[in-house]
N, C-alpha and C. Protein backbone atom coordinates (compact mmCIF):
# COMPACT_ATOMS: atom_id res chain seq x y z
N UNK A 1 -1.83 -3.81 -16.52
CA UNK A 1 -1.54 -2.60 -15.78
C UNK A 1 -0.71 -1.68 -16.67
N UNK A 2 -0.56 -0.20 -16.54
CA UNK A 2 -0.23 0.72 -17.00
C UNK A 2 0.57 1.70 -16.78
N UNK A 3 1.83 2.14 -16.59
CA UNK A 3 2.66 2.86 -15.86
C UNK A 3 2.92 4.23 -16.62
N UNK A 4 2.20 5.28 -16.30
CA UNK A 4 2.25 6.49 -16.81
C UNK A 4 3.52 7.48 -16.27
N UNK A 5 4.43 8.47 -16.81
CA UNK A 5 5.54 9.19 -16.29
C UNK A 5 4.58 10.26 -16.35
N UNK A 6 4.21 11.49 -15.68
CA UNK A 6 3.48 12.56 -16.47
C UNK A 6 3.15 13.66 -15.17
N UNK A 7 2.87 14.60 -15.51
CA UNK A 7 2.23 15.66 -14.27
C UNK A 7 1.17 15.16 -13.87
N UNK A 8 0.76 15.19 -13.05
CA UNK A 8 -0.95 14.84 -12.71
C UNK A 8 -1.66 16.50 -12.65
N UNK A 9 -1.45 17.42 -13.14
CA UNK A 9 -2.00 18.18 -13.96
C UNK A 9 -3.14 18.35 -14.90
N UNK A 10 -2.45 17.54 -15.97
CA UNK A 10 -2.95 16.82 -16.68
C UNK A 10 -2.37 15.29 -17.07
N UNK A 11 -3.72 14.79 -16.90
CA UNK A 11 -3.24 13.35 -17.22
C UNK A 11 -4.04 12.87 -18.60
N UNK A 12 -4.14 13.35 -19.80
CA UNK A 12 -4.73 13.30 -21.00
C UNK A 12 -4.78 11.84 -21.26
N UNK A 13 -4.15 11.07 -20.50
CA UNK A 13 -4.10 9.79 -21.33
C UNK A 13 -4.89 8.85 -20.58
N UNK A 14 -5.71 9.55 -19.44
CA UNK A 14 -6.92 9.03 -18.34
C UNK A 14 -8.08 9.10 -18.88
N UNK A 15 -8.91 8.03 -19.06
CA UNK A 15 -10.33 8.78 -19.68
C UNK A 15 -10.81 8.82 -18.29
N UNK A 16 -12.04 10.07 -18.40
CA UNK A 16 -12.83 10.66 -17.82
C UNK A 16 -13.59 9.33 -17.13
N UNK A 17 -13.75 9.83 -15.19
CA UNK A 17 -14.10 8.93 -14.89
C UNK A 17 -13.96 6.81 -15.03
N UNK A 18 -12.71 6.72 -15.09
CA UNK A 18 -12.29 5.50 -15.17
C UNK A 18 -11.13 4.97 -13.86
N UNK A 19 -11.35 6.04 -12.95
CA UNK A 19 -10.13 5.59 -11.62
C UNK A 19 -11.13 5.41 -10.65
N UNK A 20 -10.96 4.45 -10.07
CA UNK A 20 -11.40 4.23 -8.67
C UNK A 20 -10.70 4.47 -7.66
N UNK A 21 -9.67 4.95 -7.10
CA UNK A 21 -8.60 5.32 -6.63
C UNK A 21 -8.14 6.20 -6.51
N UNK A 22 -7.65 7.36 -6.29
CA UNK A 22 -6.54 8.11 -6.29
C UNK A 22 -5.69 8.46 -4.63
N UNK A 23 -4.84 7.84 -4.89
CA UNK A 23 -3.71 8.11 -3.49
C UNK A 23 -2.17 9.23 -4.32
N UNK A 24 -2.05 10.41 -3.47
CA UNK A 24 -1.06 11.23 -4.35
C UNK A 24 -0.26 11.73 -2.75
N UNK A 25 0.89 11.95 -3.03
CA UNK A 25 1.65 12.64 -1.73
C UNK A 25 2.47 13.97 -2.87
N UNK A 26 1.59 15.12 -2.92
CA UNK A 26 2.71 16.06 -3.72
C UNK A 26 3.46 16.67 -3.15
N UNK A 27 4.35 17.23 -3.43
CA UNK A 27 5.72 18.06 -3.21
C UNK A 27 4.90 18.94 -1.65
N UNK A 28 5.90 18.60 -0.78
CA UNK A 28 5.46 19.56 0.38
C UNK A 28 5.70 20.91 0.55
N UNK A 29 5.36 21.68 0.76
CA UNK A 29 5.06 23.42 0.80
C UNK A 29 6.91 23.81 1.49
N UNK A 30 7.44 23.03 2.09
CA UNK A 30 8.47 23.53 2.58
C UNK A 30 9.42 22.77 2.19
N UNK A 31 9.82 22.13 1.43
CA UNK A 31 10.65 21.29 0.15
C UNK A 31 10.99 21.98 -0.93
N UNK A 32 11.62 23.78 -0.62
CA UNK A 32 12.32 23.91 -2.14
C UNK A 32 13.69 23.94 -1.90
N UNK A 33 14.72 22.52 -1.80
CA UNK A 33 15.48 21.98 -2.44
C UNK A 33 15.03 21.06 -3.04
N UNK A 34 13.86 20.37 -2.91
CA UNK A 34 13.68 19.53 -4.20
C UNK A 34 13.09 19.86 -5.56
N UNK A 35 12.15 21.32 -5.44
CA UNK A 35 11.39 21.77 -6.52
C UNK A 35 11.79 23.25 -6.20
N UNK A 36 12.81 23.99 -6.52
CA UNK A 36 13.13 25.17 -6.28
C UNK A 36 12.73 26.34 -6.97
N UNK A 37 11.56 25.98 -8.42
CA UNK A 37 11.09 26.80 -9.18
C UNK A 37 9.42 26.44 -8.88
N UNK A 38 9.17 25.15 -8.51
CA UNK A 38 7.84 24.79 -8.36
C UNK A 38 6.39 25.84 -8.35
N UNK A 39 7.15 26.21 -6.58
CA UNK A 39 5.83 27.30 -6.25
C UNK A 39 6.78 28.05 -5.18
N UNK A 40 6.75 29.15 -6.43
CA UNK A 40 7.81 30.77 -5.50
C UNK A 40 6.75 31.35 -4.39
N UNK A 41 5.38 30.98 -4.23
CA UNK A 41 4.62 31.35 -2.97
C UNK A 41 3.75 30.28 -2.84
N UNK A 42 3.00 30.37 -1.49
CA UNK A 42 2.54 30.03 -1.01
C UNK A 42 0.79 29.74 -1.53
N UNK A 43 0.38 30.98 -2.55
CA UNK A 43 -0.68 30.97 -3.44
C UNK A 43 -0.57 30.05 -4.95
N UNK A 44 0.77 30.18 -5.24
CA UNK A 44 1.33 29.38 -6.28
C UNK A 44 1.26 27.92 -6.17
N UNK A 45 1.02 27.63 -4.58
CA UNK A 45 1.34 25.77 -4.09
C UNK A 45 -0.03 25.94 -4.26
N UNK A 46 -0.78 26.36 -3.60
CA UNK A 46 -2.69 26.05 -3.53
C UNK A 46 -3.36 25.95 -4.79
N UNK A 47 -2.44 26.73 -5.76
CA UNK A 47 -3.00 27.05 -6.95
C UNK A 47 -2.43 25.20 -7.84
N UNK A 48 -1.54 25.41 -7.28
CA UNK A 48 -1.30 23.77 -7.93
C UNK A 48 -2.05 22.45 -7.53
N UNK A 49 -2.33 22.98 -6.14
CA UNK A 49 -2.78 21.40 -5.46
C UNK A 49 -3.91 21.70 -6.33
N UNK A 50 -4.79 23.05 -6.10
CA UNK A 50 -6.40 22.94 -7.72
C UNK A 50 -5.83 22.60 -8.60
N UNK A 51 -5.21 22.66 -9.47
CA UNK A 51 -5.04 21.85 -10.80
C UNK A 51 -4.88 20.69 -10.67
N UNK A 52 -4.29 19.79 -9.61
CA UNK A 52 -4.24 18.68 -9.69
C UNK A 52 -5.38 17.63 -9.11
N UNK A 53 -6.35 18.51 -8.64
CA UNK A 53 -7.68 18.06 -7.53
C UNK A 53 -8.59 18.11 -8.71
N UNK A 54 -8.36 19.18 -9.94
CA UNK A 54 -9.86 19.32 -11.09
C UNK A 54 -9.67 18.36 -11.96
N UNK A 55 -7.79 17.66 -12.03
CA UNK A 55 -7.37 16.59 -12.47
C UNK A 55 -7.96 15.12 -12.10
N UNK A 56 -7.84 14.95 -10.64
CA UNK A 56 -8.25 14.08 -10.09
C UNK A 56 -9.60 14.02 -10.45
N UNK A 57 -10.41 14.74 -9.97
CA UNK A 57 -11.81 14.67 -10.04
C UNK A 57 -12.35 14.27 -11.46
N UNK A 58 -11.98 14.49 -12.48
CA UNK A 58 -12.24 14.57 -13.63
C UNK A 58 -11.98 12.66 -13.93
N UNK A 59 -10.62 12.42 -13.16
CA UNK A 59 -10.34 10.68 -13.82
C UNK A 59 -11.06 9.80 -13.03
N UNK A 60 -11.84 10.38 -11.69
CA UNK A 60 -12.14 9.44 -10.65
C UNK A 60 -13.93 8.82 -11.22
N UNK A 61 -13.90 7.88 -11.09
CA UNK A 61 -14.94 7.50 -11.05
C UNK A 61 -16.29 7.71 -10.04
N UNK A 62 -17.51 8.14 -10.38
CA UNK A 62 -18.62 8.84 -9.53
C UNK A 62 -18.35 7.79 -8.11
N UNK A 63 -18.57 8.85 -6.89
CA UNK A 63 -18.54 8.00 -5.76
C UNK A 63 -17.49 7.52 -5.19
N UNK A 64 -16.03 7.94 -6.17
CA UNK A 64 -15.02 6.74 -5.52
C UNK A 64 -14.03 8.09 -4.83
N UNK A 65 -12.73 7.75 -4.52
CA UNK A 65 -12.33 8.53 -2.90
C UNK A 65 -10.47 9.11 -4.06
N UNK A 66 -10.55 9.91 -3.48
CA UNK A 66 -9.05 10.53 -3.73
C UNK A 66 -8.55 10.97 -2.37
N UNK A 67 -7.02 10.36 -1.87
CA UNK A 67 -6.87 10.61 -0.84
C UNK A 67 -5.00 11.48 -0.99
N UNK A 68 -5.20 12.63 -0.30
CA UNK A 68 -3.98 13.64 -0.36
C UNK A 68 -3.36 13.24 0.60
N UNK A 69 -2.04 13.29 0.60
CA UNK A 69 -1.14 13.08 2.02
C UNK A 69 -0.67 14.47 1.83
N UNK A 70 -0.96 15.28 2.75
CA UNK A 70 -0.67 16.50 2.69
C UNK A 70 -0.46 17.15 4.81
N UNK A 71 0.08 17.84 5.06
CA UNK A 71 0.18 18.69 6.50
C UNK A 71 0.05 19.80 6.29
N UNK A 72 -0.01 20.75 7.37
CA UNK A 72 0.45 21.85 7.80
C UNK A 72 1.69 21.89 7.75
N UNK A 73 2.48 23.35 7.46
CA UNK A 73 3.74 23.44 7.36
C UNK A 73 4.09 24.50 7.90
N UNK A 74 5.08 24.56 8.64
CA UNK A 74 5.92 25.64 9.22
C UNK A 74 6.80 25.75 8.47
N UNK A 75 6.90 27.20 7.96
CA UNK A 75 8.47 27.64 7.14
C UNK A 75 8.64 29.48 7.69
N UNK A 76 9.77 29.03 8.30
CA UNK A 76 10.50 30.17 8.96
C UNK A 76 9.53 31.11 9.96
N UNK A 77 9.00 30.09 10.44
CA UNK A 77 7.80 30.36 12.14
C UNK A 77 6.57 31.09 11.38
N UNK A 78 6.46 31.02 10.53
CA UNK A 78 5.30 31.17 9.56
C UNK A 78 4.18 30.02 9.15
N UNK A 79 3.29 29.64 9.94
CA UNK A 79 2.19 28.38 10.16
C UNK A 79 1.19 28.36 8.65
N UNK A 80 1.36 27.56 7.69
CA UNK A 80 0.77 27.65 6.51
C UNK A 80 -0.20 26.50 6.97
N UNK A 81 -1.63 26.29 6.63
CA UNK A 81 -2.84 25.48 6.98
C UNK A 81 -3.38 24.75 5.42
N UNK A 82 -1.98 24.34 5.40
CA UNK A 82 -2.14 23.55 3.64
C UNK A 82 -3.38 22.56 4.07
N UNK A 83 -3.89 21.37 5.00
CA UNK A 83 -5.29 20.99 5.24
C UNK A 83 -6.37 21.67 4.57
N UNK A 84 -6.05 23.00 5.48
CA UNK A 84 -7.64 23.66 5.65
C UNK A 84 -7.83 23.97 4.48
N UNK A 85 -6.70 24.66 3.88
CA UNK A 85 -7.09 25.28 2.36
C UNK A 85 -6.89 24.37 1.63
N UNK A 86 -6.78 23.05 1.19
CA UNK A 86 -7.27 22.14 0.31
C UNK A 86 -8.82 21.76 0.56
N UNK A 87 -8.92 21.34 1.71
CA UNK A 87 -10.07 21.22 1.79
C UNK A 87 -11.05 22.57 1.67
N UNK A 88 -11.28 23.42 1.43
CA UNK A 88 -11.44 24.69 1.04
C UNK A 88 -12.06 24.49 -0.43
């Protein structure tokens, strides 16, 4: 087994198609005290979850499942549909 530190961004050190797997829980849309430069909007988070989905797709092996733990988020009575637009 193999324990990588790294963005899942890019994961250069994945060859193409060799994961059968992918389970990821990223930074939630309404969590900036933990990532306070992350994503200054709301287009900036979607734009990340794609980089990390063309990531995924790229290490997963044909046929096999990548699964997001991701919600909907309320920030300041403002209803963001982080679901819909991943799946999007």
């Amino acid at each position: 087994m193999k324990v990588i530190f790294g963005d899942s961004r890019n994961m250069k050190e994945v060859e193409d198609n060799s994961v059968g797997l992918v389970l990821t829980s990223p930074p939630y849309y309404n969590a900036p005290f933990d990532f306070p430069d992350l994503f200054p909007s709301y287009s900036d988070y979607l734009s990340l979850l794609n980089e990390v989905g063309k990531e995924v797709f790229r290490v997963l092996e044909e046929g096999r499942v990548a699964v997001f733990v991701v919600a909907d988020m309320r920030v300041d009575g403002v209803l963001y549909p982080i679901v819909a637009d991943l799946i999007k």
